[in-house]
C-alpha atoms as a PDB file:
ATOM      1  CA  UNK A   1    -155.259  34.673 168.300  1.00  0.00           C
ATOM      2  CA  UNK A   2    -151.986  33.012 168.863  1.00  0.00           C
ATOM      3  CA  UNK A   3    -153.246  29.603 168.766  1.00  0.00           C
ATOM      4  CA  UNK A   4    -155.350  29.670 165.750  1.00  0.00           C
ATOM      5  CA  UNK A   5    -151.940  31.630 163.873  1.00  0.00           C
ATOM      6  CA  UNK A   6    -149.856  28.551 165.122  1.00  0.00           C
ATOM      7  CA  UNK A   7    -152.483  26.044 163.920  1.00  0.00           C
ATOM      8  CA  UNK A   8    -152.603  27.852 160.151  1.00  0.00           C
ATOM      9  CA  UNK A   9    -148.553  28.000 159.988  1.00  0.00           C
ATOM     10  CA  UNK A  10    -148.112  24.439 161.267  1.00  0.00           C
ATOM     11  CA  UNK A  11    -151.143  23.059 158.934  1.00  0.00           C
ATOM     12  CA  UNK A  12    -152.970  21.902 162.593  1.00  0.00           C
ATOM     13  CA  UNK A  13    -156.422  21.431 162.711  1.00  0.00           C
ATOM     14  CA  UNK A  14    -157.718  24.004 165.311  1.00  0.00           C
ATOM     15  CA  UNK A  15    -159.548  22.131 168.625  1.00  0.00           C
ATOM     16  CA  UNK A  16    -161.253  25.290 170.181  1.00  0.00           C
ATOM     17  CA  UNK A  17    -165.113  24.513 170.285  1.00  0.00           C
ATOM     18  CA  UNK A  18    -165.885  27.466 168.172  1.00  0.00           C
ATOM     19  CA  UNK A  19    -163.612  25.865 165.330  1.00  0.00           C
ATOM     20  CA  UNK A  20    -164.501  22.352 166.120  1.00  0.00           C
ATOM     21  CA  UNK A  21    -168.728  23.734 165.556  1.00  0.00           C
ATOM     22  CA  UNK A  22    -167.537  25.618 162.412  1.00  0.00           C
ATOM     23  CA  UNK A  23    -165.931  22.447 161.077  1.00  0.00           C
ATOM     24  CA  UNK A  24    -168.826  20.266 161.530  1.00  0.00           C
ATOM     25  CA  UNK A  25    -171.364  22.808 159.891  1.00  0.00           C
ATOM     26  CA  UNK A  26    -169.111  22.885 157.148  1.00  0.00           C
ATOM     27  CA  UNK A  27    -169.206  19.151 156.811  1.00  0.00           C
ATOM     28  CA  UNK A  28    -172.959  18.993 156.872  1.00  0.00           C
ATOM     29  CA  UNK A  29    -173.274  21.551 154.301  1.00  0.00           C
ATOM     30  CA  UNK A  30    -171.021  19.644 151.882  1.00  0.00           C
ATOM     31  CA  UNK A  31    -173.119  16.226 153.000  1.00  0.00           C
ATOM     32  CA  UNK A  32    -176.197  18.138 152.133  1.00  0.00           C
ATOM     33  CA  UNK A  33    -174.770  18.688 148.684  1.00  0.00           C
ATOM     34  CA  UNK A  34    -173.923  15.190 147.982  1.00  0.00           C
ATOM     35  CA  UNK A  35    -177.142  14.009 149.284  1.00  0.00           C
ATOM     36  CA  UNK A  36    -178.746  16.703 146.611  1.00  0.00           C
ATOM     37  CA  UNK A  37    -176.679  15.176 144.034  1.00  0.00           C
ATOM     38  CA  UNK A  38    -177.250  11.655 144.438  1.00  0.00           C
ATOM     39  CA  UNK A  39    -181.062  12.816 144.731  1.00  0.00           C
ATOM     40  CA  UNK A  40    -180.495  14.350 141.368  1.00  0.00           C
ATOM     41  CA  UNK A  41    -178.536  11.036 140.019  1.00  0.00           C
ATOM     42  CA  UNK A  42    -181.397   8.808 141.088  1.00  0.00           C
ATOM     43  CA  UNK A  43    -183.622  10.794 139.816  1.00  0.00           C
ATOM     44  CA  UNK A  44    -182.390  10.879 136.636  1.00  0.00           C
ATOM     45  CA  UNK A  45    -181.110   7.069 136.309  1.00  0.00           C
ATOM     46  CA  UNK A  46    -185.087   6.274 137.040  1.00  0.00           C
ATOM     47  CA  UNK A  47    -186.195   9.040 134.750  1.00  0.00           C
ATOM     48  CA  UNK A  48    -183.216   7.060 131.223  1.00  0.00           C
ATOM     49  CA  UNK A  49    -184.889   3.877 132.667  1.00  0.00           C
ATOM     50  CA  UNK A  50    -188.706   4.335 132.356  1.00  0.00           C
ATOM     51  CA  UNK A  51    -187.854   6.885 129.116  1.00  0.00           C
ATOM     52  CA  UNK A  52    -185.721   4.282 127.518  1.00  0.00           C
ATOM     53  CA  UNK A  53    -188.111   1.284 128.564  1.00  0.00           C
ATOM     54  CA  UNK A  54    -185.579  -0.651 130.603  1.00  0.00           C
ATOM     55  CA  UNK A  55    -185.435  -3.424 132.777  1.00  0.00           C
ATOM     56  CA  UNK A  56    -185.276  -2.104 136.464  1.00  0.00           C
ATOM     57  CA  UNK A  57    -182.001  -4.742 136.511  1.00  0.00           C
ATOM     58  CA  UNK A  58    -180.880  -2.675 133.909  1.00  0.00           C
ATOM     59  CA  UNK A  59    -179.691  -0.253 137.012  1.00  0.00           C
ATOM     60  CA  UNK A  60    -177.417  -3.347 138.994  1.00  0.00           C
ATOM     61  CA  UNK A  61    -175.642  -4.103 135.201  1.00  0.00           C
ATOM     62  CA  UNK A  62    -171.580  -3.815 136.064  1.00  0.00           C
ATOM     63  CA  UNK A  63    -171.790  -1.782 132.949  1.00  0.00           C
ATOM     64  CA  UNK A  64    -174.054   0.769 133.689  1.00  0.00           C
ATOM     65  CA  UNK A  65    -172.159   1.087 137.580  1.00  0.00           C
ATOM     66  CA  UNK A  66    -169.208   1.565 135.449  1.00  0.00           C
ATOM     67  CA  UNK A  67    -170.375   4.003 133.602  1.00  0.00           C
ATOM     68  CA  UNK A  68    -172.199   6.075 136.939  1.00  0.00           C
ATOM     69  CA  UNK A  69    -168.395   5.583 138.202  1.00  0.00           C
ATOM     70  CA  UNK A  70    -166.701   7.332 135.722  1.00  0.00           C
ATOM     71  CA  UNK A  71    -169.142  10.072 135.105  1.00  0.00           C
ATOM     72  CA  UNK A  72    -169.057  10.923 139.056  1.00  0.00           C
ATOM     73  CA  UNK A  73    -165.235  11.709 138.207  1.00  0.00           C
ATOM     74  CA  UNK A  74    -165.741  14.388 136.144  1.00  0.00           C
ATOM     75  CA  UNK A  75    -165.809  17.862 137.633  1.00  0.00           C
ATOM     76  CA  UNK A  76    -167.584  19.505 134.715  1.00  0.00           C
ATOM     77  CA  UNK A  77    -170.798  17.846 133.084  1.00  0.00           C
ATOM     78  CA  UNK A  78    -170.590  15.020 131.079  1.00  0.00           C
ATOM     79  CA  UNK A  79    -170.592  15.168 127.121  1.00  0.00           C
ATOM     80  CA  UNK A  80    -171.753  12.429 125.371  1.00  0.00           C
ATOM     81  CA  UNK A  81    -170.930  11.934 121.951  1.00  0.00           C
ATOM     82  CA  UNK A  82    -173.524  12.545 119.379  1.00  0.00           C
ATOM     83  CA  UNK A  83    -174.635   9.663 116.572  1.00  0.00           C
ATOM     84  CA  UNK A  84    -171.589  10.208 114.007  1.00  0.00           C
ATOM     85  CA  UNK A  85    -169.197  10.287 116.817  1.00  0.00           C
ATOM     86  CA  UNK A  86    -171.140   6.982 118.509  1.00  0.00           C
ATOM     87  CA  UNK A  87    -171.695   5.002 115.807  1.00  0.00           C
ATOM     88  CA  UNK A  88    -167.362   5.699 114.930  1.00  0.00           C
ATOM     89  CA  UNK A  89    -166.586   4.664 118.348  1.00  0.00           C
ATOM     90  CA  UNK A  90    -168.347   1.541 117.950  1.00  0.00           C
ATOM     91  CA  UNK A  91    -166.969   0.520 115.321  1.00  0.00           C
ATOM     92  CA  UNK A  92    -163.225   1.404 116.345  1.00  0.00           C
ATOM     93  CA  UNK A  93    -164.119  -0.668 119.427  1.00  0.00           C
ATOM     94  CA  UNK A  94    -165.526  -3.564 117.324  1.00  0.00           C
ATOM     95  CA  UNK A  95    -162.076  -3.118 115.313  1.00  0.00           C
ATOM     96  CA  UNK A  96    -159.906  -3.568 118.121  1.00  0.00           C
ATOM     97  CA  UNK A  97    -161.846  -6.714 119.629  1.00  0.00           C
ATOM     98  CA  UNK A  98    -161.444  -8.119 115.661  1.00  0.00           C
ATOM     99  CA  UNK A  99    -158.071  -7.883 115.503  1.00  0.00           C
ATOM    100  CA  UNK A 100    -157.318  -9.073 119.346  1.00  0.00           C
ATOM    101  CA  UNK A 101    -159.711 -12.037 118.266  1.00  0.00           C
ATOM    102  CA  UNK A 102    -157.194 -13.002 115.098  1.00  0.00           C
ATOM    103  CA  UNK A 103    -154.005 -12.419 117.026  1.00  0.00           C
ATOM    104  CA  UNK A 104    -155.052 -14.505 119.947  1.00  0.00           C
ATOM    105  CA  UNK A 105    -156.530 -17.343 116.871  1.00  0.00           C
ATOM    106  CA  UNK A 106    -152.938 -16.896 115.213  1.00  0.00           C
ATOM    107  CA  UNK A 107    -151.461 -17.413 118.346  1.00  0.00           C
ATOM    108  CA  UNK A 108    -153.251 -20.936 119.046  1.00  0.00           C
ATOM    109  CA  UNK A 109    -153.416 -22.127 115.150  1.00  0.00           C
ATOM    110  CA  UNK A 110    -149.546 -21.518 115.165  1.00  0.00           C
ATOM    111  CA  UNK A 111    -148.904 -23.409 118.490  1.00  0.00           C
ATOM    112  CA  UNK A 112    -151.370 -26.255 117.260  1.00  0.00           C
ATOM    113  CA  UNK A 113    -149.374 -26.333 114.030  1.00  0.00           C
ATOM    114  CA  UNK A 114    -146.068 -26.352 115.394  1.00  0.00           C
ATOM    115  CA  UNK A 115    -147.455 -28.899 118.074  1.00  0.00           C
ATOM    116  CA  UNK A 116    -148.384 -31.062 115.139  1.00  0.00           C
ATOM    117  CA  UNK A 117    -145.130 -31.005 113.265  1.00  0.00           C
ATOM    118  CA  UNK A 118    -143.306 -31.496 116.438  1.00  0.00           C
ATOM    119  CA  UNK A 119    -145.710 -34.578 116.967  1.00  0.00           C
ATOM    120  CA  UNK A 120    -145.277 -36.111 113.180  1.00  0.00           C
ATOM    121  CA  UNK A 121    -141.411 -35.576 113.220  1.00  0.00           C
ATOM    122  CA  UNK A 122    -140.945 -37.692 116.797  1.00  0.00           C
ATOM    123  CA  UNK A 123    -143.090 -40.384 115.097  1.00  0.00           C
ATOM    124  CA  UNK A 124    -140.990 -40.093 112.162  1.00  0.00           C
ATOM    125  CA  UNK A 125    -137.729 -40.975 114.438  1.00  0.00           C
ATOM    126  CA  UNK A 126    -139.544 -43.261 116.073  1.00  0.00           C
ATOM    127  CA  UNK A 127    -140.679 -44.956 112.868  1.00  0.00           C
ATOM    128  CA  UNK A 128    -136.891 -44.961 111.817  1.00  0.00           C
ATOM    129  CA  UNK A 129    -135.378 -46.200 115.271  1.00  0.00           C
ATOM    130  CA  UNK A 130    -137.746 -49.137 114.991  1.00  0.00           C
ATOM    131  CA  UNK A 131    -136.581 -50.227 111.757  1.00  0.00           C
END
């Protein structure tokens, strides 16, 4: 009655043995349905890895944990992208490495060839102070 009202208003967890029973069969049922689900994601992570003719490392990869990670976020089911949409992504990906790879080669040819001038002109005062 009066308790359980308090408890609600005052966001309290409720310590009566008839709430503290209904709590933990609530728990179980939700650990049920996580165990069901990572039944189901074994299941099918074996099933892409004999289909697909994989290495059984091919499961410990960071990658592929990376990409088990970020799929368990979603609430919906996952969409992957079809062959057009793949093969685009690749390539965008490939794009962006590219042009990381020249900027980063720019960066160290340019400090090379300023370290070089900076080298040749002290020799060059150093050549004239000597004479």
């Amino acid at each position: 009655g009066k308790y359980r009202q308090w408890a609600k208003k005052h966001s309290f967890e409720s310590m009566l043995p008839g709430d503290i029973k209904a709590w933990k069969e609530k728990a179980e049922q939700a650990q049920q349905t996580i165990n069901s689900h990572l039944t189901e994601c074994k299941r099918a992570a074996i099933e892409w890895l004999v289909a697909t003719d994989q290495p059984i490392q091919a499961l410990d990869h960071p990658k592929f944990q990376d990409m088990i990670d970020v799929a368990s976020w979603e609430t919906n089911r996952v969409k992957i992208p079809g062959h057009q949409a793949t093969c685009a992504e690749i390539m965008r990906i490939f794009k962006n490495h590219l042009t990381r790879l020249q900027m980063t080669l720019n960066v160290c040819h340019n400090l090379v060839l300023h370290a070089s001038l900076h080298l040749i002109c002290q020799h060059r005062v150093l050549l004239l102070v000597a004479q």
